[in-house]
N, C-alpha and C. Protein backbone atom coordinates (compact mmCIF):
# COMPACT_ATOMS: atom_id res chain seq x y z
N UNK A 1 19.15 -29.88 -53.59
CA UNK A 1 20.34 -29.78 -52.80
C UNK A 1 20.61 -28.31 -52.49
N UNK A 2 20.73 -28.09 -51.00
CA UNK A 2 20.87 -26.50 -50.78
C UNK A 2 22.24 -26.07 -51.41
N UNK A 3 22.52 -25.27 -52.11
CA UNK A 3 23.89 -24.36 -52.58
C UNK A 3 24.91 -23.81 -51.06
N UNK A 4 26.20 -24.83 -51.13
CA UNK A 4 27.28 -24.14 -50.35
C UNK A 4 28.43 -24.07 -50.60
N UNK A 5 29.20 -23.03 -50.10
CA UNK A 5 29.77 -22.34 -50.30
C UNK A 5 30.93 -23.01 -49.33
N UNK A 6 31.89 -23.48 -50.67
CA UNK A 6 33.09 -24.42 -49.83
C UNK A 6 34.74 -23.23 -49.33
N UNK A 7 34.94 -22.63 -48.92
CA UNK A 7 36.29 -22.16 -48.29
C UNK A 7 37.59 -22.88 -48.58
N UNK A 8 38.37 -22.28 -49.25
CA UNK A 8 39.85 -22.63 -49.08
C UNK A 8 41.22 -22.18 -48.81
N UNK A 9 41.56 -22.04 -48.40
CA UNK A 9 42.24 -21.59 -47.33
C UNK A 9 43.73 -21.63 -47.58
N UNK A 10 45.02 -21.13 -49.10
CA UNK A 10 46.03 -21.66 -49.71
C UNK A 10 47.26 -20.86 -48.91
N UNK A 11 48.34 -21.72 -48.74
CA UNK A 11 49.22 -20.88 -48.18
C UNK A 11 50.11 -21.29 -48.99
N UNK A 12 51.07 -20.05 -49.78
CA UNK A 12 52.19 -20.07 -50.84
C UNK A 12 53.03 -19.22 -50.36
N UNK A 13 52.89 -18.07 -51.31
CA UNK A 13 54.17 -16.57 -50.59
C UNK A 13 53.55 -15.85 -49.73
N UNK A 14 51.85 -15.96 -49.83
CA UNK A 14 50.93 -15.39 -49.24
C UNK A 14 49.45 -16.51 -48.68
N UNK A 15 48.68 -15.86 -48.07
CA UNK A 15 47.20 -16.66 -47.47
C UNK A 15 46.69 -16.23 -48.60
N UNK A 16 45.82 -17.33 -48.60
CA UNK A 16 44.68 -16.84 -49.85
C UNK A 16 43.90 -17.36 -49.77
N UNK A 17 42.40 -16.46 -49.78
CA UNK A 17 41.34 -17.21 -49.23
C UNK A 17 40.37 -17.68 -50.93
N UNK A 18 40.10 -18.65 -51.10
CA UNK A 18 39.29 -18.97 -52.30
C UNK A 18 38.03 -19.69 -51.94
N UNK A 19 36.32 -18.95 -52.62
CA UNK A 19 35.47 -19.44 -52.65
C UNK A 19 34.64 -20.00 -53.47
N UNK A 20 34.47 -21.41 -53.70
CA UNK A 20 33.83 -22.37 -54.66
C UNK A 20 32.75 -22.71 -54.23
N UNK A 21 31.58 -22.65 -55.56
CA UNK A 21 30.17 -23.59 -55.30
C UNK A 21 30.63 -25.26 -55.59
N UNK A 22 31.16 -25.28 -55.82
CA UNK A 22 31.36 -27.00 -55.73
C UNK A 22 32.36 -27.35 -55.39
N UNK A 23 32.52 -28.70 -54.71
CA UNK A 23 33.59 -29.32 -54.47
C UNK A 23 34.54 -28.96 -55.00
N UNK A 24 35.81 -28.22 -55.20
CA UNK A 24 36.99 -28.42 -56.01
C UNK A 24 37.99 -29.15 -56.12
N UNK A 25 38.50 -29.60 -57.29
CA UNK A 25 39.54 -30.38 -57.61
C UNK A 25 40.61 -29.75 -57.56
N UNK A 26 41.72 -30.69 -56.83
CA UNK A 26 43.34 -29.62 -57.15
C UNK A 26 43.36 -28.58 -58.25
N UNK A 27 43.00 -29.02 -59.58
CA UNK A 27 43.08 -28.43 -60.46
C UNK A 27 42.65 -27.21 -60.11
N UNK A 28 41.27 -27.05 -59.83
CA UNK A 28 40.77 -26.10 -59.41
C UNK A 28 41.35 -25.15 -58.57
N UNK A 29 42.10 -25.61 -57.52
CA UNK A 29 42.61 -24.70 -57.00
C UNK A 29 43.83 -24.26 -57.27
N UNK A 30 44.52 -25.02 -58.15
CA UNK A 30 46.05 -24.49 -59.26
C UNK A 30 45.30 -23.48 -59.37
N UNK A 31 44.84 -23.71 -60.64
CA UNK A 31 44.07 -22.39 -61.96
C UNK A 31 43.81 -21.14 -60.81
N UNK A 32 42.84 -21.31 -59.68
CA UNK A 32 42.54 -19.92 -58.68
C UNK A 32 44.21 -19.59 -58.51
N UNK A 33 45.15 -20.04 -58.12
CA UNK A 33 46.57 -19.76 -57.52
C UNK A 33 47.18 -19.49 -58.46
N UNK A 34 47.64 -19.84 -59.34
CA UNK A 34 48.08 -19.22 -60.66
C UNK A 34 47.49 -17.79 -61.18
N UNK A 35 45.81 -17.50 -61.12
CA UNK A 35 45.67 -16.65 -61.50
C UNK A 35 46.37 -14.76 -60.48
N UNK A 36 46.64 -15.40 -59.26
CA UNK A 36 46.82 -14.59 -58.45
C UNK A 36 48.13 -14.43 -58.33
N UNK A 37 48.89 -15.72 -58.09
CA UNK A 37 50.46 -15.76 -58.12
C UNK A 37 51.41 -15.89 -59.03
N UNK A 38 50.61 -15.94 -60.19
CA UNK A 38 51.26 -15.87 -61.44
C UNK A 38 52.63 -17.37 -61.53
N UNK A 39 52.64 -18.15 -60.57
CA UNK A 39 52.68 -19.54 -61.21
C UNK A 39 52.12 -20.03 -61.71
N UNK A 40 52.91 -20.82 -62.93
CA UNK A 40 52.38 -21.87 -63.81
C UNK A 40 51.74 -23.39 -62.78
N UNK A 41 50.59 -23.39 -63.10
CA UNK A 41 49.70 -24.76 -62.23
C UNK A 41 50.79 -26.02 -61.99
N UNK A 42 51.26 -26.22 -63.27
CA UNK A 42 51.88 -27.19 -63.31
C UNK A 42 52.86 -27.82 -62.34
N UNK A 43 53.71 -26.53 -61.98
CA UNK A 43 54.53 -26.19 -61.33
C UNK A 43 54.22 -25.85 -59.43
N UNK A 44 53.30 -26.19 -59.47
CA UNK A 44 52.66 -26.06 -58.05
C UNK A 44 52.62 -27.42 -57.63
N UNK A 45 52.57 -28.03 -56.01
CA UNK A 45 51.99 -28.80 -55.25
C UNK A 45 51.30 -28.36 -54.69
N UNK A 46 50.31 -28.99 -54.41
CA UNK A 46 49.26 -29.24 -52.86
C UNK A 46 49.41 -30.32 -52.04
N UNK A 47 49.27 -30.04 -50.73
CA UNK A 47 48.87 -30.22 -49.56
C UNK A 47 48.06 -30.28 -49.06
N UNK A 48 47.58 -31.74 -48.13
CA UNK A 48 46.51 -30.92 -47.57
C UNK A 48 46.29 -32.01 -46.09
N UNK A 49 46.53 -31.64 -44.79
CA UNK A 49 47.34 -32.29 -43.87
C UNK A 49 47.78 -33.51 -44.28
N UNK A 50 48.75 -32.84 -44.86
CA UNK A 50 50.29 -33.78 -44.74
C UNK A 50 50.32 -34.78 -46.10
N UNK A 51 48.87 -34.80 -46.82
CA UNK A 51 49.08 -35.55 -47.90
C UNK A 51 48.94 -34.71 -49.16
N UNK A 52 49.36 -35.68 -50.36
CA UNK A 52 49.01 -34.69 -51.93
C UNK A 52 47.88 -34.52 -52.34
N UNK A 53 47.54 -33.63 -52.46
CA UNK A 53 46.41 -33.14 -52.91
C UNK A 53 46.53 -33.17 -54.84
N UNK A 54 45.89 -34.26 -55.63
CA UNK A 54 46.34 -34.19 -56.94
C UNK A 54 45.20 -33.66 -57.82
N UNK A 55 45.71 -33.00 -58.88
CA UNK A 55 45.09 -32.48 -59.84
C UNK A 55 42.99 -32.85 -59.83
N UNK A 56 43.46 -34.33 -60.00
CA UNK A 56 42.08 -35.25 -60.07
C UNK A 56 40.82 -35.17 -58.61
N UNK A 57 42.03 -35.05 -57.52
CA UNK A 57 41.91 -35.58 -56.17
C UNK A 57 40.30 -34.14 -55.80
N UNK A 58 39.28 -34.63 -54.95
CA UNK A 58 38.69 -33.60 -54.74
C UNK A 58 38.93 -32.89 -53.40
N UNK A 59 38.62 -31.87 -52.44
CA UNK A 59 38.25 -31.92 -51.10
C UNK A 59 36.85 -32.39 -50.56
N UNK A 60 37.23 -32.25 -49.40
CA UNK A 60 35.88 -32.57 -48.67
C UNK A 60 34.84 -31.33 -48.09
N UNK A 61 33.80 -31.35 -48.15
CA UNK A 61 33.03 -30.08 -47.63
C UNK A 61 33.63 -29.47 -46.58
N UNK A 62 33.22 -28.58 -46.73
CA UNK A 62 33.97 -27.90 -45.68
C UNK A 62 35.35 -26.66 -45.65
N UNK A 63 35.41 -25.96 -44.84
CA UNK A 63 37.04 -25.08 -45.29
C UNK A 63 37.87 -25.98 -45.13
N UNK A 64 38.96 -26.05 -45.79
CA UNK A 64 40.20 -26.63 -46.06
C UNK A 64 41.22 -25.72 -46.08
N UNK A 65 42.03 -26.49 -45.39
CA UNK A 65 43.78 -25.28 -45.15
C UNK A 65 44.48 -26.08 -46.36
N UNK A 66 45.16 -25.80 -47.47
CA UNK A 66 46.14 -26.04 -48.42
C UNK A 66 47.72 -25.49 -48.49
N UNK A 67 48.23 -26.52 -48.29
CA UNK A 67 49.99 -26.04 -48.35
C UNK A 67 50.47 -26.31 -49.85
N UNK A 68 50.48 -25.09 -50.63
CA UNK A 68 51.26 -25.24 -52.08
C UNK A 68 52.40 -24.54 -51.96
N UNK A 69 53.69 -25.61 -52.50
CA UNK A 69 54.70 -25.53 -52.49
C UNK A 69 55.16 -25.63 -54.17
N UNK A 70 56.15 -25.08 -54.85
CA UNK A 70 56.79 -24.53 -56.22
C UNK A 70 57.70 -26.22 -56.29
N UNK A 71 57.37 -26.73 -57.18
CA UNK A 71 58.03 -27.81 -57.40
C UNK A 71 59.88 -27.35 -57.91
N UNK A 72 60.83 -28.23 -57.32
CA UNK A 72 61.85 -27.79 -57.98
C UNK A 72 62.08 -26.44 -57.94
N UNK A 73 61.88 -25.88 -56.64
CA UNK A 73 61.84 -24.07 -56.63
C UNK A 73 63.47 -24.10 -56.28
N UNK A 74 64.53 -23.03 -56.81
CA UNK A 74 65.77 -22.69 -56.00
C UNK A 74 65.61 -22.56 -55.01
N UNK A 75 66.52 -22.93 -53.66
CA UNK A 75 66.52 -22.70 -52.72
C UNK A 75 67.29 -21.14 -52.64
N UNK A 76 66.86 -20.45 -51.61
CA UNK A 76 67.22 -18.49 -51.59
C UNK A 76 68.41 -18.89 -50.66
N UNK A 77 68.83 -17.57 -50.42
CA UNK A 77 70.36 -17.39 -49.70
C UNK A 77 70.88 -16.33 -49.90
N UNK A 78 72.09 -16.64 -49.65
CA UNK A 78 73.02 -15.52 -49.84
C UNK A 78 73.47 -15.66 -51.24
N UNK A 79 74.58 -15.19 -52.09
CA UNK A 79 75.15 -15.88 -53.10
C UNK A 79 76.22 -15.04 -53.80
């Protein structure tokens, strides 16, 4: 099997581009996002058009765009 190189593509406070030799699991891409954004995994969602992307769940070959959102985050404002 030729070796490729899957793209992911996370949008949080920032873009973030992450590159995996294998398929990754949500998980997988918590642990990369956590290590950068210093959220706890746990505490993260994924996205991924329009559905959940779960811990277990894999992607499909290919780049993937990911929407992670802070579970239970305060909403900002004034105050």
């Amino acid at each position: 099997m030729k070796d490729t190189m899957i793209n992911v593509i996370v949008h949080l406070n920032a873009t973030h581009s992450f590159d995996f030799m294998e398929i990754p699991s949500g998980k997988d891409i918590k642990e990369r996002l956590t290590l950068i954004e210093k959220v706890p995994s746990d505490m993260l969602s994924l996205r991924i058009n329009g559905s959940i992307l779960g811990d277990a769940d894999f992607l499909t070959i290919g780049t993937a765009v990911v929407r992670a959102t802070i579970k239970n985050a305060l909403k900002g404002g004034k105050g």
